[in-house]
Protein backbone atom coordinates (compact mmCIF):
# COMPACT_ATOMS: atom_id res chain seq x y z
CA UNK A 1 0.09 1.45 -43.41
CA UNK A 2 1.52 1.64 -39.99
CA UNK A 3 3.38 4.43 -38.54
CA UNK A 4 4.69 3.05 -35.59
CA UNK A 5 5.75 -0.29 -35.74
CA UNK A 6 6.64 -0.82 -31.97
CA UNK A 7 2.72 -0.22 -30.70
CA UNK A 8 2.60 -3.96 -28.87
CA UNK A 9 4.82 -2.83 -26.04
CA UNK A 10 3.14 0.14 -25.49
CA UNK A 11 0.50 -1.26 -23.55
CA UNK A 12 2.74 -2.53 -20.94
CA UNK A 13 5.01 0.26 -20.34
CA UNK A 14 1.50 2.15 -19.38
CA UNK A 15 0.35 -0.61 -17.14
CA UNK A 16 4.24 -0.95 -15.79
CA UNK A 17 3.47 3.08 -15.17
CA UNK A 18 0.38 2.47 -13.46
CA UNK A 19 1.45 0.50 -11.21
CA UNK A 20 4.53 2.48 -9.83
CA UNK A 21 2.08 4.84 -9.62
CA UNK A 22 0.00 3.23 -7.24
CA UNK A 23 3.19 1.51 -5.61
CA UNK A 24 4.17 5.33 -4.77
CA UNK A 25 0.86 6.09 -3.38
CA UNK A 26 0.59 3.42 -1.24
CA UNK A 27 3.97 3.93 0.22
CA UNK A 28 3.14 7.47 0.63
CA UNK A 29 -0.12 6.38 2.56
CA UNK A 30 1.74 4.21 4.66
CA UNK A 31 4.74 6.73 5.95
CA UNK A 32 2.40 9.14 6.88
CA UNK A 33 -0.21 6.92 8.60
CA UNK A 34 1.78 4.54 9.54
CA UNK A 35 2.26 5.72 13.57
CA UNK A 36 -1.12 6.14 13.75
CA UNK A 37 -1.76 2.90 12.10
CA UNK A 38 0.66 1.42 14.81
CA UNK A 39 -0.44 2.99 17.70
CA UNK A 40 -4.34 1.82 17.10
CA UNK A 41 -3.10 -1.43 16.68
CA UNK A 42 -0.90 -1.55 20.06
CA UNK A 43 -4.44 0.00 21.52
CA UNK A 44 -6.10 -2.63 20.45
CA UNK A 45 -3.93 -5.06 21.37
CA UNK A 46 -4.28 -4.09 24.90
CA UNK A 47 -7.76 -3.76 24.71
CA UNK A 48 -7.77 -7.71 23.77
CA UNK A 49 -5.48 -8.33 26.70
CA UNK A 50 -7.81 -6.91 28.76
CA UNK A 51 -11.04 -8.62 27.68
CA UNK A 52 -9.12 -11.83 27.87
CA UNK A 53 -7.53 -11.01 31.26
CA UNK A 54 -3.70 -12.24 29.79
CA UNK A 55 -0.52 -10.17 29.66
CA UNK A 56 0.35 -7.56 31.77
């Protein structure tokens, strides 16, 4: 005898819920990491223009 007749969606409504989750967490990663993310990157960037003697 089954109680709850609708069980077969419940599964995905708690893998839907997972994966805001993890949506939210990586976009709260991101905004605060994200100028220091930017500013290695423009480091490093210059660091290659150096090495390979282009840009200015």
């Amino acid at each position: 005898m089954r109680f709850f007749r609708g069980e077969d969606g419940q599964g995905l409504v708690e893998y839907a819920l997972i994966l805001v989750l993890v949506a939210v967490v990586a976009i709260a990663v991101l905004a605060l990491l994200g100028p220091y993310i930017g500013d290695w990157l423009n480091s490093l960037a210059d660091w290659f223009r150096q090495v390979l003697g282009t840009g200015a």
